[in-house]
PDB file of N, CA and C in Angstrom:
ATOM      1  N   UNK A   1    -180.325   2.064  46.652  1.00  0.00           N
ATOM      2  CA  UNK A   1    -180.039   0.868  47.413  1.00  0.00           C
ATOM      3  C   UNK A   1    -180.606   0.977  48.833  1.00  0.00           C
ATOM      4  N   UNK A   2    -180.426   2.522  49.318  1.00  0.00           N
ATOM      5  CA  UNK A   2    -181.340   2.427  50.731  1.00  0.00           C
ATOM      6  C   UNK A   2    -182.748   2.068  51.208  1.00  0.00           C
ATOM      7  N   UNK A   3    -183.621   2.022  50.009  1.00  0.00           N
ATOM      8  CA  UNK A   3    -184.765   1.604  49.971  1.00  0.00           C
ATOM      9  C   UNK A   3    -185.171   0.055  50.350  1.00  0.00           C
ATOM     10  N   UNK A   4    -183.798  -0.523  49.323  1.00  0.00           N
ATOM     11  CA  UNK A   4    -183.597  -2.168  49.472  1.00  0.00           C
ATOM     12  C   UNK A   4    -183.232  -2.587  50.804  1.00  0.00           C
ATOM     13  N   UNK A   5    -181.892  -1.913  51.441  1.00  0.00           N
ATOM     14  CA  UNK A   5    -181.608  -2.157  52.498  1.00  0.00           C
ATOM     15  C   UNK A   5    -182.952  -2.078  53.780  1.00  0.00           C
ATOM     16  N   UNK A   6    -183.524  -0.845  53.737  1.00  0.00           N
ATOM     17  CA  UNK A   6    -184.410  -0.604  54.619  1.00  0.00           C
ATOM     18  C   UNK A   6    -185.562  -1.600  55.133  1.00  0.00           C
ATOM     19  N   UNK A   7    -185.998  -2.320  53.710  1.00  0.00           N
ATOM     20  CA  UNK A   7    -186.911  -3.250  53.462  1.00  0.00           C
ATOM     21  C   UNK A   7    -188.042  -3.002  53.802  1.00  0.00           C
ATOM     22  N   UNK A   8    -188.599  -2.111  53.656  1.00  0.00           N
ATOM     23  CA  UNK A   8    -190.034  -1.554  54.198  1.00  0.00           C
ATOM     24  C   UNK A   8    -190.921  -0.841  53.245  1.00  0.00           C
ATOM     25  N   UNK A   9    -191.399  -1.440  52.031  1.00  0.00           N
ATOM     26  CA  UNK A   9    -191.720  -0.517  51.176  1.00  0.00           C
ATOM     27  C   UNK A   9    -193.076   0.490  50.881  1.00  0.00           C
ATOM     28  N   UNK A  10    -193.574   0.142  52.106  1.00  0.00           N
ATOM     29  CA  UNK A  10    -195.087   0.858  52.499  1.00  0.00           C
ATOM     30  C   UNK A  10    -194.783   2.226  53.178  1.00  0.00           C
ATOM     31  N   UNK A  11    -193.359   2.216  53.251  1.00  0.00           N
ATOM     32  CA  UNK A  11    -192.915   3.290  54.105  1.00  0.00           C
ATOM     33  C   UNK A  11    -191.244   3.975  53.530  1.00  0.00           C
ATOM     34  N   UNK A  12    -191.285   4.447  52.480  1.00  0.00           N
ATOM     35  CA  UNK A  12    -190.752   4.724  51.072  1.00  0.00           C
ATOM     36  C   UNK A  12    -189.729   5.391  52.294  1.00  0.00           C
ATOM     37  N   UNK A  13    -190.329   6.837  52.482  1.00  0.00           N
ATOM     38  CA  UNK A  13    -189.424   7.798  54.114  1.00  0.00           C
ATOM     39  C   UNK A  13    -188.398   7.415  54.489  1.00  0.00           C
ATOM     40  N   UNK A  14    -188.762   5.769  55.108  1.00  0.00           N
ATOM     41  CA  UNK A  14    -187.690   5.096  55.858  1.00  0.00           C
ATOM     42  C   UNK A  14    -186.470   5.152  54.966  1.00  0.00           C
ATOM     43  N   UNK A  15    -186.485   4.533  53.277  1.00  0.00           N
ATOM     44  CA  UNK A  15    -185.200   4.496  52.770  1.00  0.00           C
ATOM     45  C   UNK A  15    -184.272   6.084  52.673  1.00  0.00           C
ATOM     46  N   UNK A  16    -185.100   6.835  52.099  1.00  0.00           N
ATOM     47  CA  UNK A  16    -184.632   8.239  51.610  1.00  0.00           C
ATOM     48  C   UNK A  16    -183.969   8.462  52.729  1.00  0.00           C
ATOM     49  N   UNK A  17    -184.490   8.861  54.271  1.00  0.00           N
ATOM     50  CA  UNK A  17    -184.160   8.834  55.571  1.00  0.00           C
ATOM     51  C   UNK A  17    -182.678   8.298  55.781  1.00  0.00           C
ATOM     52  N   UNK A  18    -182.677   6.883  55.441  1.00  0.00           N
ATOM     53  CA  UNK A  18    -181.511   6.052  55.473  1.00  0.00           C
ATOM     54  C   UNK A  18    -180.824   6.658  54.564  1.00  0.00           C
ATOM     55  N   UNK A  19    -180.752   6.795  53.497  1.00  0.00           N
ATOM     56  CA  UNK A  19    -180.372   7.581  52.273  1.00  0.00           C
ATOM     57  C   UNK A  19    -179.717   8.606  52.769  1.00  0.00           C
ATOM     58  N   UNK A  20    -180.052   9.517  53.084  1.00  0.00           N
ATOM     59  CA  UNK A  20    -179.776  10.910  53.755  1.00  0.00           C
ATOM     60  C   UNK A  20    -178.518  10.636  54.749  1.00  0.00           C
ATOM     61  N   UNK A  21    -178.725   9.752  55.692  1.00  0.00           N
ATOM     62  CA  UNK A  21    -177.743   9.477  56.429  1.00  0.00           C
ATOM     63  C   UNK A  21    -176.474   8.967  56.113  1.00  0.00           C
ATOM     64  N   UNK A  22    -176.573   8.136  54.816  1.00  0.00           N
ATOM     65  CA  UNK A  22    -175.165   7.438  54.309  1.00  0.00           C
ATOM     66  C   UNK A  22    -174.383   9.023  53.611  1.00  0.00           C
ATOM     67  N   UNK A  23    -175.454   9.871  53.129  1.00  0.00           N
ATOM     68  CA  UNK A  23    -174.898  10.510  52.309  1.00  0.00           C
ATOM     69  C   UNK A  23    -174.169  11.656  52.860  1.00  0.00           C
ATOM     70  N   UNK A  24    -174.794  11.533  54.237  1.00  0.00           N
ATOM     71  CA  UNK A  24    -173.877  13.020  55.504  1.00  0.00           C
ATOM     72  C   UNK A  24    -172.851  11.708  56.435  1.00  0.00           C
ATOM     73  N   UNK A  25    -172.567  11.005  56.154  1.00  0.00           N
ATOM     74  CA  UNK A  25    -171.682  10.355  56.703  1.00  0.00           C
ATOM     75  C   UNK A  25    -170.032  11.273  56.490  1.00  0.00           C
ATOM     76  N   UNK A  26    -169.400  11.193  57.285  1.00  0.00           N
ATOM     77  CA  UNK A  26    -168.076  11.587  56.544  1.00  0.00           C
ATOM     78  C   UNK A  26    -167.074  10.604  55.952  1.00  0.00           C
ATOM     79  N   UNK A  27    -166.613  10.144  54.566  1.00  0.00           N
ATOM     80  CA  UNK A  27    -166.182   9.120  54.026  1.00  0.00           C
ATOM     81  C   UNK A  27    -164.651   9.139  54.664  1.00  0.00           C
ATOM     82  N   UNK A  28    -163.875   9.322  55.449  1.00  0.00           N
ATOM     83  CA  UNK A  28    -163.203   8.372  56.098  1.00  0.00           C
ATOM     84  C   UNK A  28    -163.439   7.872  57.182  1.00  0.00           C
ATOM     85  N   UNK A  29    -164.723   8.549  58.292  1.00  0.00           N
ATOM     86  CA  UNK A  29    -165.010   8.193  59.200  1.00  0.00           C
ATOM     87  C   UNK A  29    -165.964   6.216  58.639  1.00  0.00           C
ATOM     88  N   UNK A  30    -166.231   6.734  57.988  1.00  0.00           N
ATOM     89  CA  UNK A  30    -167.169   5.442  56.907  1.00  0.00           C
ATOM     90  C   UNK A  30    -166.010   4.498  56.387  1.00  0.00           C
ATOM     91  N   UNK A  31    -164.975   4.633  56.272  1.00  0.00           N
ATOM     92  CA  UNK A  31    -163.903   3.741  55.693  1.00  0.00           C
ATOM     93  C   UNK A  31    -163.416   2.638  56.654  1.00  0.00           C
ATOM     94  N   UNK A  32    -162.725   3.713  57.917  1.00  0.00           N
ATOM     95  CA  UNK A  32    -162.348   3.260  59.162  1.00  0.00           C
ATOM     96  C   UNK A  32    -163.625   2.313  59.586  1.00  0.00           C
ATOM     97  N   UNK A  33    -164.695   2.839  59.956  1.00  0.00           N
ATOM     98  CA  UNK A  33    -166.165   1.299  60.214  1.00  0.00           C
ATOM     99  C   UNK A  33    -166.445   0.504  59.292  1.00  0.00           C
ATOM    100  N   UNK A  34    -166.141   0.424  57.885  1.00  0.00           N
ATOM    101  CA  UNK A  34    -166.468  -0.342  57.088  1.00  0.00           C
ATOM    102  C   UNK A  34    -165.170  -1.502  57.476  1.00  0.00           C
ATOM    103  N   UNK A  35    -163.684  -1.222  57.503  1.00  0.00           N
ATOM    104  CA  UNK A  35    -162.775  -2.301  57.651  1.00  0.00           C
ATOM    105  C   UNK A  35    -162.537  -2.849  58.720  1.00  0.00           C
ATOM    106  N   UNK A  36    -162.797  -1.561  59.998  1.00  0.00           N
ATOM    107  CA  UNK A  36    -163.474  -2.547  61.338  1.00  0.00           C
ATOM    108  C   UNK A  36    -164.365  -3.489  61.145  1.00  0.00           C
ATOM    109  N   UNK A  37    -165.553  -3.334  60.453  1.00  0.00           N
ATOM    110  CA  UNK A  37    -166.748  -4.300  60.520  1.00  0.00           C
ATOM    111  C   UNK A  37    -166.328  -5.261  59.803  1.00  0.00           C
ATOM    112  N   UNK A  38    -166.210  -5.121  58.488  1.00  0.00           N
ATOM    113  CA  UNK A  38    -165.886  -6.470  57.593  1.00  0.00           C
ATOM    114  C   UNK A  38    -164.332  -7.220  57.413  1.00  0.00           C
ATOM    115  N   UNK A  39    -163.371  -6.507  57.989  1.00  0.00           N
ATOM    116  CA  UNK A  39    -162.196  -6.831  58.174  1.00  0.00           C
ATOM    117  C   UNK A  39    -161.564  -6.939  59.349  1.00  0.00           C
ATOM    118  N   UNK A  40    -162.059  -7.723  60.116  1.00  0.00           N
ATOM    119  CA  UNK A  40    -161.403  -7.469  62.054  1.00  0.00           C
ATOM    120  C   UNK A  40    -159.856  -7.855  61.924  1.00  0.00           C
ATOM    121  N   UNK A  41    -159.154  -7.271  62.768  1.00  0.00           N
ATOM    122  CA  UNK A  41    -157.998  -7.611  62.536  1.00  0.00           C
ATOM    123  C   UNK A  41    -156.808  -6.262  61.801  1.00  0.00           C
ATOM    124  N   UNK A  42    -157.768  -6.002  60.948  1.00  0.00           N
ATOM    125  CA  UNK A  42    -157.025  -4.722  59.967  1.00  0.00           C
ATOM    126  C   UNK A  42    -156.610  -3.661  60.480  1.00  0.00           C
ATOM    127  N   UNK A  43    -157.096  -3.310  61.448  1.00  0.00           N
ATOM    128  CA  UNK A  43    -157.055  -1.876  61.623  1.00  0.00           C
ATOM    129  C   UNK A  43    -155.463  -1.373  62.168  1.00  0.00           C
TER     130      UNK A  43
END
């Protein structure tokens, strides 16, 4: 999906890159910004 998101497909790098980053994210630090962002109000 990071490839899609990235939208750049002459430049493949960019997604994997992006890729890489979702995947060293730490998943509650990623939980907490996901319901900030799409849920204001929630927290």
């Amino acid at each position: 999906m990071a490839p899609v998101i990235m939208g750049n497909p002459e430049r493949p790098e960019l997604g994997e890159e992006l890729a890489n980053a979702f995947c060293a994210t730490d998943p509650d630090i990623a939980a907490v910004f996901a319901r900030t962002t799409f849920l204001p109000g929630t927290l």
